[in-house]
PDB file of N, CA and C in Angstrom:
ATOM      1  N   UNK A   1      73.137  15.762 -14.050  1.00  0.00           N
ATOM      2  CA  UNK A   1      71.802  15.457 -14.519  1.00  0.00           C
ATOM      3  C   UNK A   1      71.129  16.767 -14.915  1.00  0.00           C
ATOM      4  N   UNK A   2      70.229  16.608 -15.918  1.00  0.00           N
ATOM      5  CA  UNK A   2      69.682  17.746 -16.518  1.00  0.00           C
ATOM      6  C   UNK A   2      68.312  17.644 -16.155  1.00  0.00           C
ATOM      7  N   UNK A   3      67.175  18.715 -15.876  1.00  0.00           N
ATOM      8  CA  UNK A   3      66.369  18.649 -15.593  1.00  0.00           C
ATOM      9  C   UNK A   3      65.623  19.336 -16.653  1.00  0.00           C
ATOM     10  N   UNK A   4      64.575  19.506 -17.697  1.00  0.00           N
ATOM     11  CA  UNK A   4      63.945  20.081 -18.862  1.00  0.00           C
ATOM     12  C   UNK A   4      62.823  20.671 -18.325  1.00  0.00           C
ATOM     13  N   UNK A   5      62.549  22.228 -19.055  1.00  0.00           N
ATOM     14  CA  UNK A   5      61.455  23.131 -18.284  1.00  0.00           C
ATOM     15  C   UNK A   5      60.428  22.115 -19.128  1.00  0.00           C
ATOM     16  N   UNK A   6      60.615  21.862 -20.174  1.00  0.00           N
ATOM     17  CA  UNK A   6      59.606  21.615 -21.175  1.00  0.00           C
ATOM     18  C   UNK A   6      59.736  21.045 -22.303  1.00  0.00           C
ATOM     19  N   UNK A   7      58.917  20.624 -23.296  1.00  0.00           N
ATOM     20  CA  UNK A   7      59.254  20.154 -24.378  1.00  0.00           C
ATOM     21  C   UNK A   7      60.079  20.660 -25.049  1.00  0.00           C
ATOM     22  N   UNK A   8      60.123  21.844 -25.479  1.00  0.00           N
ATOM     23  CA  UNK A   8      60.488  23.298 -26.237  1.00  0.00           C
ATOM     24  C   UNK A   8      61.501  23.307 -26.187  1.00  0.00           C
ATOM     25  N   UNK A   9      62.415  22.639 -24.766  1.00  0.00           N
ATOM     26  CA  UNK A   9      63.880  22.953 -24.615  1.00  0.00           C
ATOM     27  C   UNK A   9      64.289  21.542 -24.964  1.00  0.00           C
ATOM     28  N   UNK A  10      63.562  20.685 -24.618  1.00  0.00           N
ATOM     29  CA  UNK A  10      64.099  19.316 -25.224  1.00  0.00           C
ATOM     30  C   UNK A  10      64.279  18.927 -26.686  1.00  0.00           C
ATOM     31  N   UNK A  11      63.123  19.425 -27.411  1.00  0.00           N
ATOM     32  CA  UNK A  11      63.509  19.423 -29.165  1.00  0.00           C
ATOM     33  C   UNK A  11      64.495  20.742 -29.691  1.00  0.00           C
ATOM     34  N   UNK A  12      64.505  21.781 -28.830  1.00  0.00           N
ATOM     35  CA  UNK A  12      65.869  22.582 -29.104  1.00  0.00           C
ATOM     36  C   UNK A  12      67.102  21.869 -28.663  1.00  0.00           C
ATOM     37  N   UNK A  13      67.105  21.037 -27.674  1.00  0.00           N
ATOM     38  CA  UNK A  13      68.398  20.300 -27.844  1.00  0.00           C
ATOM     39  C   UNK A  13      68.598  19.090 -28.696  1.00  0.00           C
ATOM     40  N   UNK A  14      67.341  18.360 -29.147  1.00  0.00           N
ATOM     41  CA  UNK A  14      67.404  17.474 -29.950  1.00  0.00           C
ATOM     42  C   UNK A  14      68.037  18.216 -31.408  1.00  0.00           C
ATOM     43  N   UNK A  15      67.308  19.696 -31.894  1.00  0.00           N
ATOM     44  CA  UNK A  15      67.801  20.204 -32.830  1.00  0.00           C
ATOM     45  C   UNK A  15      68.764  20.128 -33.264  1.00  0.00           C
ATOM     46  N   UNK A  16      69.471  21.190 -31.796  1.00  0.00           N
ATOM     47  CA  UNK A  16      70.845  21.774 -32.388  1.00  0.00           C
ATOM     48  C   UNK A  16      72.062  20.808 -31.596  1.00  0.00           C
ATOM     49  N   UNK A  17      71.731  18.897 -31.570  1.00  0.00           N
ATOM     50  CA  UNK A  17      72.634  18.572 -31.039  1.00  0.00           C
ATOM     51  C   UNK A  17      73.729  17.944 -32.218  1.00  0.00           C
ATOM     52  N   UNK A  18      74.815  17.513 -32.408  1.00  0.00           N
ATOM     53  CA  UNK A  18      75.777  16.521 -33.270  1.00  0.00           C
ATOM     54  C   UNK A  18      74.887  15.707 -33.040  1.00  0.00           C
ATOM     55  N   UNK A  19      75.006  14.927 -32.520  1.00  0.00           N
ATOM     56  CA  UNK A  19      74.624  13.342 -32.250  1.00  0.00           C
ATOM     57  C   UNK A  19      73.591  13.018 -31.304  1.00  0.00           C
ATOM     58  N   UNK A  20      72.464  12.654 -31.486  1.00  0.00           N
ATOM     59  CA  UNK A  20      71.515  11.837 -30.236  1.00  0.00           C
ATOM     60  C   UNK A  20      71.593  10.738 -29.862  1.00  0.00           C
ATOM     61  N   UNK A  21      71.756  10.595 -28.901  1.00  0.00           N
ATOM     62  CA  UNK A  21      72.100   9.341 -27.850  1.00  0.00           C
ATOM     63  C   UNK A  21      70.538   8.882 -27.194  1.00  0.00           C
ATOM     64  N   UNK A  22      69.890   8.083 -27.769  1.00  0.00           N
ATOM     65  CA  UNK A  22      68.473   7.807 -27.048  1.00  0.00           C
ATOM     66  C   UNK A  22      68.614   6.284 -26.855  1.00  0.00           C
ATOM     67  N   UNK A  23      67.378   6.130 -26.262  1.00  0.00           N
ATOM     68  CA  UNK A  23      66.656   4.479 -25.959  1.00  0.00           C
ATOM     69  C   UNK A  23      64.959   4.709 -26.137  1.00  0.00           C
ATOM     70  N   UNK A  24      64.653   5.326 -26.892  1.00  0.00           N
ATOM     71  CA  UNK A  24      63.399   5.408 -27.165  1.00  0.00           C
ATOM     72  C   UNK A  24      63.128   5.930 -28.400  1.00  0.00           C
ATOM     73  N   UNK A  25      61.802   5.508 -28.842  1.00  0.00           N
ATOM     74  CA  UNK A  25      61.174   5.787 -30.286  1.00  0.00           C
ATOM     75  C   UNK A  25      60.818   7.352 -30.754  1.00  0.00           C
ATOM     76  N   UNK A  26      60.503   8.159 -29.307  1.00  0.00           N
ATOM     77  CA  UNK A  26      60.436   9.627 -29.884  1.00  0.00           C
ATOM     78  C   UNK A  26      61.834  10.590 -29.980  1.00  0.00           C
ATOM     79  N   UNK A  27      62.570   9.836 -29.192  1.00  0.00           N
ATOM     80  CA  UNK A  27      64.015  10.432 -29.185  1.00  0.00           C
ATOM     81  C   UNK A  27      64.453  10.090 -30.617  1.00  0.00           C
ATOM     82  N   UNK A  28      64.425   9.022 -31.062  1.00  0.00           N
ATOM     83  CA  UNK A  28      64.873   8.417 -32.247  1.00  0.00           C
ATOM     84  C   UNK A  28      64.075   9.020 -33.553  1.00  0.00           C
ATOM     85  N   UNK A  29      63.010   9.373 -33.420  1.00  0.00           N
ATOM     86  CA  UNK A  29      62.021   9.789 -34.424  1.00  0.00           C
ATOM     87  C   UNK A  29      62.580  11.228 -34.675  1.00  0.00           C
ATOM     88  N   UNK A  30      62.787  12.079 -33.623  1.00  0.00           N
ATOM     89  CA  UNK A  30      63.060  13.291 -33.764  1.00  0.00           C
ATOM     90  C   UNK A  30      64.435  13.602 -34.317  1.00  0.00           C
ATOM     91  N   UNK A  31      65.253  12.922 -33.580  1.00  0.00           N
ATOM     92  CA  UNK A  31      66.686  12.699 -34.187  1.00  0.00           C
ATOM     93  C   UNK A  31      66.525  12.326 -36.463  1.00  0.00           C
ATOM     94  N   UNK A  32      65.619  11.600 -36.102  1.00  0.00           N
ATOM     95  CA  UNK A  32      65.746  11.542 -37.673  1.00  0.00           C
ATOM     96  C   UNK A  32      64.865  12.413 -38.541  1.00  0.00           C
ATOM     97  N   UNK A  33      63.711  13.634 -38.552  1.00  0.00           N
ATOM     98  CA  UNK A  33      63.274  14.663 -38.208  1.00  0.00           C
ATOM     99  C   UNK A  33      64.170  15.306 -38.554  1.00  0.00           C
ATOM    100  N   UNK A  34      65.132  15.676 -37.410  1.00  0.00           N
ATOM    101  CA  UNK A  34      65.950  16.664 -37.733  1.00  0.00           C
ATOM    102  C   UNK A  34      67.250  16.336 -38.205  1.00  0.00           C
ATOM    103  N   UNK A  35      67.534  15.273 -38.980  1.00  0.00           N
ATOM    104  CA  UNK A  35      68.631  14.565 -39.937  1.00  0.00           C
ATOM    105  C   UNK A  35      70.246  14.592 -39.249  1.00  0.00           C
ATOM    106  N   UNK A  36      69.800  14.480 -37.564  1.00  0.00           N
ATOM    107  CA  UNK A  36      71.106  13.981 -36.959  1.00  0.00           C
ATOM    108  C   UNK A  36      71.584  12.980 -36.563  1.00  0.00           C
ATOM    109  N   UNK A  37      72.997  12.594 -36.575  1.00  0.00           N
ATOM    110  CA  UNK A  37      73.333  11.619 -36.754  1.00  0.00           C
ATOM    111  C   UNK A  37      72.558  11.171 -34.786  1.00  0.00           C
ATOM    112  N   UNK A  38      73.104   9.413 -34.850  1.00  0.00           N
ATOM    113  CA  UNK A  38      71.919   8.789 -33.849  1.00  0.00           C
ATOM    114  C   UNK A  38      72.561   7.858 -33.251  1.00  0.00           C
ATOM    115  N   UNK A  39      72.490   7.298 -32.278  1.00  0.00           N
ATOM    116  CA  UNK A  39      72.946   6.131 -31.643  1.00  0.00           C
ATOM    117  C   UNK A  39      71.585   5.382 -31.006  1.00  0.00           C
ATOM    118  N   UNK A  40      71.563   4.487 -30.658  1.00  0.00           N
ATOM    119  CA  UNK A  40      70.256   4.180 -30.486  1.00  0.00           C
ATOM    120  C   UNK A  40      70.288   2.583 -28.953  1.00  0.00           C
ATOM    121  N   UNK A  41      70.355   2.687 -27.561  1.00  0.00           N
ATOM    122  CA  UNK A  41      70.422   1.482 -27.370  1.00  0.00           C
ATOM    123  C   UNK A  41      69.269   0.990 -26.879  1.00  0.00           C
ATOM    124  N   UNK A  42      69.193  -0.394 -26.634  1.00  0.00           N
ATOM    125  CA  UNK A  42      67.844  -1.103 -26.585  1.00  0.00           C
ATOM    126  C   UNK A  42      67.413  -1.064 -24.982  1.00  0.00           C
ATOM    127  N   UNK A  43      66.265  -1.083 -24.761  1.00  0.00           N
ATOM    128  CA  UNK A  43      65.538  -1.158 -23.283  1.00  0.00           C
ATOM    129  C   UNK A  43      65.749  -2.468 -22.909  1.00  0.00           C
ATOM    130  N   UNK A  44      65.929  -2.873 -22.370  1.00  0.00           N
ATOM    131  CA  UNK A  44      66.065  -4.281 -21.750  1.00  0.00           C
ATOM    132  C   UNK A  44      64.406  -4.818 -20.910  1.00  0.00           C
ATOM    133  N   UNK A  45      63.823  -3.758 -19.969  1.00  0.00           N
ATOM    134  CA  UNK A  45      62.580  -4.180 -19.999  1.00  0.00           C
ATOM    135  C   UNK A  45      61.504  -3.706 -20.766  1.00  0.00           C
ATOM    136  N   UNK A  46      61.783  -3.554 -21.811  1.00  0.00           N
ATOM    137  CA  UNK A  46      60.608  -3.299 -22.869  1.00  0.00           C
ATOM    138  C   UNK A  46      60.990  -3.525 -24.066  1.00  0.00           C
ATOM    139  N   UNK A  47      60.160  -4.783 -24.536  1.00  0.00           N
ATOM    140  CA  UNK A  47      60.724  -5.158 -25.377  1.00  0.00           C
ATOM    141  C   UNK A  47      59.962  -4.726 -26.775  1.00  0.00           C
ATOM    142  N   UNK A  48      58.315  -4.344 -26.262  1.00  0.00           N
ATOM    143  CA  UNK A  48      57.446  -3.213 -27.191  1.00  0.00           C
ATOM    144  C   UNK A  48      58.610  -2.129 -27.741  1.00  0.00           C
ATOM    145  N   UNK A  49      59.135  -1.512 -26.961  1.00  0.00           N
ATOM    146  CA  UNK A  49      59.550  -0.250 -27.742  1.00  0.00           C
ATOM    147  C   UNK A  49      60.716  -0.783 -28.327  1.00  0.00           C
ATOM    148  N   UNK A  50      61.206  -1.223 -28.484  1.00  0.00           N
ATOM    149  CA  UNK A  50      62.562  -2.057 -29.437  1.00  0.00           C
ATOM    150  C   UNK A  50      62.224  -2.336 -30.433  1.00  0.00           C
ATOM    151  N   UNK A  51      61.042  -2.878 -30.222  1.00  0.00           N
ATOM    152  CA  UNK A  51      60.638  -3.415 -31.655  1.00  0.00           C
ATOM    153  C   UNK A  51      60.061  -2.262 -32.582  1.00  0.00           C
ATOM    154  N   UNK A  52      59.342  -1.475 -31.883  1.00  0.00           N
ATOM    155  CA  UNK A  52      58.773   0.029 -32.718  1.00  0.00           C
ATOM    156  C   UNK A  52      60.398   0.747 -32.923  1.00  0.00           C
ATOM    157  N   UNK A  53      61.043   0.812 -32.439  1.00  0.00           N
ATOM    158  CA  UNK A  53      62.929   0.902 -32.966  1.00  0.00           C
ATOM    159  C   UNK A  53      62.819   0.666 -33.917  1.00  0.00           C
ATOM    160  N   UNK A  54      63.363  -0.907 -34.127  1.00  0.00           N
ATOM    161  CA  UNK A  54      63.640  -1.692 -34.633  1.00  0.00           C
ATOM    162  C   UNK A  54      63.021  -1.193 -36.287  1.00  0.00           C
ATOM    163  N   UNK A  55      61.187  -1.580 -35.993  1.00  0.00           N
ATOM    164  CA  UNK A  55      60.719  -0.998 -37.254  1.00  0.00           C
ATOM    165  C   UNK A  55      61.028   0.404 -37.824  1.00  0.00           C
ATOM    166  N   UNK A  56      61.027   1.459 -37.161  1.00  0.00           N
ATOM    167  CA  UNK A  56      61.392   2.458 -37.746  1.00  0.00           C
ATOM    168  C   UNK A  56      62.712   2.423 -38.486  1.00  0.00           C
ATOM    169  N   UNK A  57      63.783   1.841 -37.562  1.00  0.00           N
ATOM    170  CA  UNK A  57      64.880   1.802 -38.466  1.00  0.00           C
ATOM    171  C   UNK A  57      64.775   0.884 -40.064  1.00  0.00           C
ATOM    172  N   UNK A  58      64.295  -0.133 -40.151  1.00  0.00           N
ATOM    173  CA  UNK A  58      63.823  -0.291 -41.182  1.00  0.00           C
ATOM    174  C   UNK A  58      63.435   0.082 -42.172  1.00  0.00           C
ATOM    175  N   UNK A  59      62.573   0.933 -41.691  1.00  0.00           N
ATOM    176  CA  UNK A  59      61.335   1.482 -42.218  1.00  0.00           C
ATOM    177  C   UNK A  59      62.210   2.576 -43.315  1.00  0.00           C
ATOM    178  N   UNK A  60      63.173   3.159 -42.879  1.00  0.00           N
ATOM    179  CA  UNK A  60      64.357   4.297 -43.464  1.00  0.00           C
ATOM    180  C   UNK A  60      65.985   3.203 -43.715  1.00  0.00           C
ATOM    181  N   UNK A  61      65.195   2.191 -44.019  1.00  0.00           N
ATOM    182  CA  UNK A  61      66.632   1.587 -44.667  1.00  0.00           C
ATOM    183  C   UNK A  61      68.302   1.433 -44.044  1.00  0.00           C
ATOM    184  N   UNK A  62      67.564   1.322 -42.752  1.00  0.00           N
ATOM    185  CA  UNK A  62      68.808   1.382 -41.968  1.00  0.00           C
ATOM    186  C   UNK A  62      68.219  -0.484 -41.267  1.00  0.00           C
ATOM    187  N   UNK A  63      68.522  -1.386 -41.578  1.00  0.00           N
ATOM    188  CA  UNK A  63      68.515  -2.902 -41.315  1.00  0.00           C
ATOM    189  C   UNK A  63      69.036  -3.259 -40.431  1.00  0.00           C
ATOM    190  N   UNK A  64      70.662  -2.992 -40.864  1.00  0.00           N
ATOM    191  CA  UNK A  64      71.605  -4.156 -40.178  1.00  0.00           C
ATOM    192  C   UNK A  64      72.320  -3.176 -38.870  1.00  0.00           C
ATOM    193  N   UNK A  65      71.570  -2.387 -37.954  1.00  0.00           N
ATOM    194  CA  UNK A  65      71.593  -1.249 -37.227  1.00  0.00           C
ATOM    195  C   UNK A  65      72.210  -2.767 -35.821  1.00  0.00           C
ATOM    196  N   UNK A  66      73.161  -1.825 -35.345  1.00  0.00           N
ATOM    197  CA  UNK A  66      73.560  -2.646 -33.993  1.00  0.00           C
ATOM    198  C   UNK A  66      73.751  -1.627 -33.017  1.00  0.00           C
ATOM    199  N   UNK A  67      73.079  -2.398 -32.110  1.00  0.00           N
ATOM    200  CA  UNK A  67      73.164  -1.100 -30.463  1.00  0.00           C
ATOM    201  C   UNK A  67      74.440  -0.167 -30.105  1.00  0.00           C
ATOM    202  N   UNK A  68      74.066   0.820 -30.352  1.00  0.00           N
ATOM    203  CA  UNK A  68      75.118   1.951 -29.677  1.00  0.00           C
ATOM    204  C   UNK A  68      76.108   2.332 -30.851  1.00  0.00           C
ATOM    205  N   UNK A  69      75.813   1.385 -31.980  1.00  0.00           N
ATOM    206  CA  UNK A  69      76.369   2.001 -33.192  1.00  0.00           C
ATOM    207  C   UNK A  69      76.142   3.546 -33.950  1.00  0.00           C
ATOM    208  N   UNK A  70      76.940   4.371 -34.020  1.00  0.00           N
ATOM    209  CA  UNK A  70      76.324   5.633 -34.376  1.00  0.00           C
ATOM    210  C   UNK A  70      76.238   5.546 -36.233  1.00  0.00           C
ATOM    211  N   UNK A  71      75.078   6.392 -36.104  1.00  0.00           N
ATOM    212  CA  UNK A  71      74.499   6.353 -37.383  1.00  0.00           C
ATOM    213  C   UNK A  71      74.411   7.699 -38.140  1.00  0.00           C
ATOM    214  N   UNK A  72      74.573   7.541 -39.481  1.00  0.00           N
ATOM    215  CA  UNK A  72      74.180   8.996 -40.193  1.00  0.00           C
ATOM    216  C   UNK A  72      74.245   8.394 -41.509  1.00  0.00           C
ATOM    217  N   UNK A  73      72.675   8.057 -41.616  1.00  0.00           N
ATOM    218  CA  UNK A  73      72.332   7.927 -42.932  1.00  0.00           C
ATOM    219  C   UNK A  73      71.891   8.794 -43.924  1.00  0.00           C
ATOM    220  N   UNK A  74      72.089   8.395 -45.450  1.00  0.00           N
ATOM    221  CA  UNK A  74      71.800   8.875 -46.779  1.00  0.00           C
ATOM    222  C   UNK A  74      70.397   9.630 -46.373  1.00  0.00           C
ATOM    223  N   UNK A  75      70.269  11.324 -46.226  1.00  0.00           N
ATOM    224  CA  UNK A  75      69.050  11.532 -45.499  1.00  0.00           C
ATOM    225  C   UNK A  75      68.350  11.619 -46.476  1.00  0.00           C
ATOM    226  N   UNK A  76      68.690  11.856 -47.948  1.00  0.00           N
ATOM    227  CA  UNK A  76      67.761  12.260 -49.321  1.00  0.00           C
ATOM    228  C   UNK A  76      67.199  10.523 -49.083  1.00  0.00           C
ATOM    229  N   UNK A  77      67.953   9.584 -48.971  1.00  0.00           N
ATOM    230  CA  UNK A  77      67.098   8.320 -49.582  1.00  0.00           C
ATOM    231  C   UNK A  77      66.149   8.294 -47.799  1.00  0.00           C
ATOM    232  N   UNK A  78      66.833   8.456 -46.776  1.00  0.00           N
ATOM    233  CA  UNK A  78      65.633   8.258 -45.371  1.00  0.00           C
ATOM    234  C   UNK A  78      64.407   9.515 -45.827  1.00  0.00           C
ATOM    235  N   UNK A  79      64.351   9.970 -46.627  1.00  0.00           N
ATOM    236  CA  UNK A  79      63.324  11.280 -46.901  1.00  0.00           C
ATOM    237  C   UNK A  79      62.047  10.512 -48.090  1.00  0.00           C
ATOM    238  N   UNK A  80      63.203  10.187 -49.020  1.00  0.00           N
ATOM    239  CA  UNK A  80      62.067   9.168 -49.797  1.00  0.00           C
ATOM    240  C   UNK A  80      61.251   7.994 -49.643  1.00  0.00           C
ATOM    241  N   UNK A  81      62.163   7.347 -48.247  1.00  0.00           N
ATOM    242  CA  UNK A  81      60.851   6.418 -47.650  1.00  0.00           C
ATOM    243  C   UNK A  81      60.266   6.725 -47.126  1.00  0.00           C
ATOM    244  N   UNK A  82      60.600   7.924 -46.076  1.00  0.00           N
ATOM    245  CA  UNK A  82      59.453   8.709 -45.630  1.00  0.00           C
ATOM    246  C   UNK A  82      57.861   9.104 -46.688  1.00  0.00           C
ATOM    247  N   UNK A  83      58.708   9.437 -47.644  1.00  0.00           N
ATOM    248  CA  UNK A  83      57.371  10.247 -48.681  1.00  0.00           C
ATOM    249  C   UNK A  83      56.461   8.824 -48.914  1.00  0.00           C
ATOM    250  N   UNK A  84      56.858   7.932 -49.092  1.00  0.00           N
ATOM    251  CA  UNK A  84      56.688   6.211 -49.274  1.00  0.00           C
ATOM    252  C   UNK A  84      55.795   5.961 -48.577  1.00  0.00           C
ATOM    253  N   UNK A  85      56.001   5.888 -47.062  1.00  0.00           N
ATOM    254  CA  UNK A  85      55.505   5.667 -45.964  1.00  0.00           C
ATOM    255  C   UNK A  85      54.206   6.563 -45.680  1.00  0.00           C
ATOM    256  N   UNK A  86      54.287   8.160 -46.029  1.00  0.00           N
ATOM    257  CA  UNK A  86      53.044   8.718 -45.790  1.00  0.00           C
ATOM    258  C   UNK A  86      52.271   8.834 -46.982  1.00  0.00           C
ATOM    259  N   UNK A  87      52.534   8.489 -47.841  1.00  0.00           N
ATOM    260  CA  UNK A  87      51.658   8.448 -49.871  1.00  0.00           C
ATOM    261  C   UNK A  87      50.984   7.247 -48.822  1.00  0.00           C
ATOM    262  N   UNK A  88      51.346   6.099 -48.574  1.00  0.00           N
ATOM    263  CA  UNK A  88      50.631   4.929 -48.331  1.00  0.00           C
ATOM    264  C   UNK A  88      49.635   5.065 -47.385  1.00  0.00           C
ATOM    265  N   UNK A  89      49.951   5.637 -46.330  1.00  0.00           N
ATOM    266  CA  UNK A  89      49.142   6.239 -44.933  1.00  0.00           C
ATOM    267  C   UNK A  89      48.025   6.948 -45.407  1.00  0.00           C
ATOM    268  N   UNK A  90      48.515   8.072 -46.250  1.00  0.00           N
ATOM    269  CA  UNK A  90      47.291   8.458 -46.590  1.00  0.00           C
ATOM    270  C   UNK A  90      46.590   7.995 -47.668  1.00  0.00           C
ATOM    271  N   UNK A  91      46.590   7.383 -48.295  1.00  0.00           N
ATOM    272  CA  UNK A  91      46.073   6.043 -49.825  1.00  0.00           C
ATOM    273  C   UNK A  91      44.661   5.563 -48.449  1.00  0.00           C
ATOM    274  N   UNK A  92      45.074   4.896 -47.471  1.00  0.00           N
ATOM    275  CA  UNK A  92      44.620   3.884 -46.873  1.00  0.00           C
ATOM    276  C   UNK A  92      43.680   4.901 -45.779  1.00  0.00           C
ATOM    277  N   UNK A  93      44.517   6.107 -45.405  1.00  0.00           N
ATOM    278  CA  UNK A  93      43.654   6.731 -44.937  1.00  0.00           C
ATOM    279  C   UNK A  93      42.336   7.305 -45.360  1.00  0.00           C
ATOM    280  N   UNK A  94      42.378   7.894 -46.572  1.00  0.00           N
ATOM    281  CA  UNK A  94      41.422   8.343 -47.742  1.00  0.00           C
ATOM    282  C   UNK A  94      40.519   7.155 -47.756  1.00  0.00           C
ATOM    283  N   UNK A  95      40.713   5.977 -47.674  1.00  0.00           N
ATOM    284  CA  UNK A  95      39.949   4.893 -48.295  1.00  0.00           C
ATOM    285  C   UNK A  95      39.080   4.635 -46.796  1.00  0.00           C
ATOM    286  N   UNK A  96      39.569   5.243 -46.456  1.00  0.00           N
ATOM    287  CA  UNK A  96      38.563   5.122 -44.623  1.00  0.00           C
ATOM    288  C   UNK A  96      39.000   3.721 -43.774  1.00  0.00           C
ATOM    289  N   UNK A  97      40.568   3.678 -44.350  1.00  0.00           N
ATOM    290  CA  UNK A  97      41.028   1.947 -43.519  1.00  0.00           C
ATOM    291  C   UNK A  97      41.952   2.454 -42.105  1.00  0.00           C
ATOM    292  N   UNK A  98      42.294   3.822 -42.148  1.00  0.00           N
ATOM    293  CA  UNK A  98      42.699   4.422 -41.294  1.00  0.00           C
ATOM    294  C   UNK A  98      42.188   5.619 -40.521  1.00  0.00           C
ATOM    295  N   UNK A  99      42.407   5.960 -39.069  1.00  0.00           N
ATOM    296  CA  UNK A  99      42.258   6.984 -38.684  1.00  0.00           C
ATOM    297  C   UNK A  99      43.373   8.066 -38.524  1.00  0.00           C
TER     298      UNK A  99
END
């Protein structure tokens, strides 16, 4: 078991790892951040954060995603929904529909 001083050492290992192995949405967020490949399995008592999963994977064109399947997607096209995703955020933000 690993014990982390801090954030600092945890996104340096998220960085410089091959592959992230998570069950959560910031593990998963960062993993795709830093365009490494991902495995992803589901919480069993939380079914909130699965679904914020769930959407993100979507969200970057990854759909038909199955638990513990490792992943390494097209990162130029996961980059352009990104740009997608924040043009819109901020459209809506500007318009004062967001904070």
């Amino acid at each position: 078991m690993k014990r982390f001083s801090g954030i600092e050492e945890w996104l340096d290992l998220v960085k410089n790892a091959e592959l992230v192995i998570t069950n959560s949405y910031h593990g998963l967020s960062f993993a795709i951040n830093f365009h490494k490949k991902f495995s992803v399995y589901w919480l069993t008592n939380s079914p909130q954060s699965n679904t914020r999963i769930k959407s993100l994977l979507s969200q970057i064109d990854v759909q038909d995603y199955e638990e513990g399947m490792i992943c390494n997607p097209k990162w130029e096209k996961v980059e352009q929904n990104l740009d997608k995703l924040l043009s819109v955020r901020t459209y809506y933000k500007n318009a004062g529909f967001v904070d």
